[in-house]
Protein backbone atom coordinates (compact mmCIF):
# COMPACT_ATOMS: atom_id res chain seq x y z
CA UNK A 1 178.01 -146.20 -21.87
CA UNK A 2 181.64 -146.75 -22.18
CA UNK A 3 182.63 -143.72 -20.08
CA UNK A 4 180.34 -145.09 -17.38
CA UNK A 5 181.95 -148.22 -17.61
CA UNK A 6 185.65 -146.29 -17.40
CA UNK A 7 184.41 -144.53 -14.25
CA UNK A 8 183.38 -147.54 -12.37
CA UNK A 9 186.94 -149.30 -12.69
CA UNK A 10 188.47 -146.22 -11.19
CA UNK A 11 189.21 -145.47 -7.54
CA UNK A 12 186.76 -145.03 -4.91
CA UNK A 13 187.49 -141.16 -4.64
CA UNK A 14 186.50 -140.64 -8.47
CA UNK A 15 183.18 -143.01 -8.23
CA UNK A 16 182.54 -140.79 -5.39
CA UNK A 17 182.21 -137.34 -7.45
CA UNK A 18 180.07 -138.79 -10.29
CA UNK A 19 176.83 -137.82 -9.20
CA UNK A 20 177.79 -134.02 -9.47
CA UNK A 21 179.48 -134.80 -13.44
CA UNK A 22 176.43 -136.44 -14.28
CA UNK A 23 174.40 -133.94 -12.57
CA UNK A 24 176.45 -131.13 -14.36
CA UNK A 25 175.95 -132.66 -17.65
CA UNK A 26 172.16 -133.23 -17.81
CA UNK A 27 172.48 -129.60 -16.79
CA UNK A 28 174.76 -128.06 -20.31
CA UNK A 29 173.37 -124.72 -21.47
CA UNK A 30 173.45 -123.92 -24.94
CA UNK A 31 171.51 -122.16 -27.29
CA UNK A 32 171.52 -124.22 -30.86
CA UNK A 33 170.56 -122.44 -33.56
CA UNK A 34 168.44 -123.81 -36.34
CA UNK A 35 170.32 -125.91 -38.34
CA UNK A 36 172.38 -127.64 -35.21
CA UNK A 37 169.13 -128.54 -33.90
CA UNK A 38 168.08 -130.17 -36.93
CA UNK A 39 171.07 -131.92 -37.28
CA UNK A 40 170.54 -133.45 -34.09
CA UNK A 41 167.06 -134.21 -34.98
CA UNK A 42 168.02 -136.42 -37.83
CA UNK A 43 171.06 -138.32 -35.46
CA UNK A 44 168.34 -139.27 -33.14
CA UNK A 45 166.14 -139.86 -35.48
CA UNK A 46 168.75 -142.59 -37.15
CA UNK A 47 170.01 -143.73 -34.10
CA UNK A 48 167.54 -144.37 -31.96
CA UNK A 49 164.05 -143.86 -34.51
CA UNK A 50 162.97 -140.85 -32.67
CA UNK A 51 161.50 -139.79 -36.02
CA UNK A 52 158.99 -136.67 -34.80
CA UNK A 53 156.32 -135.42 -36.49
CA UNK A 54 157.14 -132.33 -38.76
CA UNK A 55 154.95 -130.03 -36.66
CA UNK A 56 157.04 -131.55 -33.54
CA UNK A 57 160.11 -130.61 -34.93
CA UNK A 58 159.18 -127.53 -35.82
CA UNK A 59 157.88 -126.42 -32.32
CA UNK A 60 161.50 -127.90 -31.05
CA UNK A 61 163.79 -126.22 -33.92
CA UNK A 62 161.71 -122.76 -33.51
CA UNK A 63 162.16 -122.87 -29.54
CA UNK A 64 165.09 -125.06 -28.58
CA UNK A 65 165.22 -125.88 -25.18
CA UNK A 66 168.45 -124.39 -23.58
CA UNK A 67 169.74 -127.53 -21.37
CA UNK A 68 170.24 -131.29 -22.05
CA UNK A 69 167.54 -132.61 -19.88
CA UNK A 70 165.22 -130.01 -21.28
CA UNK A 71 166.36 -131.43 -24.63
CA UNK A 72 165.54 -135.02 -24.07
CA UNK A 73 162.71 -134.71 -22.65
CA UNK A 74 161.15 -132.49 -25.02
CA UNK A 75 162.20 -135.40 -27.78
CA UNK A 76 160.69 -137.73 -25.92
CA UNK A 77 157.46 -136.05 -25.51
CA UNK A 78 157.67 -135.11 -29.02
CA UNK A 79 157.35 -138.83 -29.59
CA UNK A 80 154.70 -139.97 -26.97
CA UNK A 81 157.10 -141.18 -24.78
CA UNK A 82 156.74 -139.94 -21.20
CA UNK A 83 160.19 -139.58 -19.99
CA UNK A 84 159.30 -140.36 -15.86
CA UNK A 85 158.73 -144.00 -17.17
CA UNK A 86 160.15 -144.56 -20.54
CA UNK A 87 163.54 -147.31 -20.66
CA UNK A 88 165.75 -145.31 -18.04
CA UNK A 89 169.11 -147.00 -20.64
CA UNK A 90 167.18 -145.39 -23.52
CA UNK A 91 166.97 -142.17 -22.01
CA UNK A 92 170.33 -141.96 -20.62
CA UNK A 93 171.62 -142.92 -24.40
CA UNK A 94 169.79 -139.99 -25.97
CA UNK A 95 170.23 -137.90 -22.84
CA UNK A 96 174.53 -138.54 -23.70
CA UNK A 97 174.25 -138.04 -27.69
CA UNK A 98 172.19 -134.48 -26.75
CA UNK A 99 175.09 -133.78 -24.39
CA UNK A 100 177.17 -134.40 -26.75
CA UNK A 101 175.97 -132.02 -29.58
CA UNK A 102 175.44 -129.09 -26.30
CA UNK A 103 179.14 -129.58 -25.12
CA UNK A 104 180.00 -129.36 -29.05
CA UNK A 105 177.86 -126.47 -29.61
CA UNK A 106 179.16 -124.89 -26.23
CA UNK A 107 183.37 -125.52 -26.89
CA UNK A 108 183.35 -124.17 -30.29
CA UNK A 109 181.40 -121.72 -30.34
CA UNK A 110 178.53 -122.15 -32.16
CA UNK A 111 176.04 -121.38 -30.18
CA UNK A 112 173.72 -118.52 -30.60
């Protein structure tokens, strides 16, 4: 939320090219292995008390899904929430934290 808020105090020409940035964030591939997606799990479990169900977690940590939106949504579903109408600030928190861990995951390496 606070880069958002950044963005919108700068000049027109920069608000202007954040629909492709958010668009090409949403859109990070990475390939987590095991114990990066379970430590993900557990930060949005304690953040925001997306606490799935063992046999949820286990289908997401066996299979990770390879983008951010991907990602969040499969959370989400893991939980019962249905991402096309759940809090749209909710989901674009959790979508940033999962961007977070892919860009992390991505820059050093990590990934599979």
């Amino acid at each position: 939320m606070l880069v958002h808020n950044r963005q919108r105090t700068t000049t027109n020409s920069v608000a202007r090219h954040q629909p492709s940035r958010h668009f090409a964030v949403e859109n990070i591939r990475a390939e987590l292995d095991r114990d990066q997606v379970e430590k993900l799990l557990v930060i949005l479990c304690e953040r925001f008390g997306f606490c799935l169900p063992p046999m949820e977690q286990e289908r997401i940590i066996g299979n990770p899904p390879l983008t951010v939106n991907d990602f969040t949504d499969a959370v989400l579903l893991g939980d019962g929430i249905d991402p096309a109408i759940a809090d749209k600030k909710l989901v674009e928190a959790v979508r940033a934290l999962v961007a977070g861990a892919f860009v992390k995951a991505s820059a050093s390496g990590e990934s599979k």
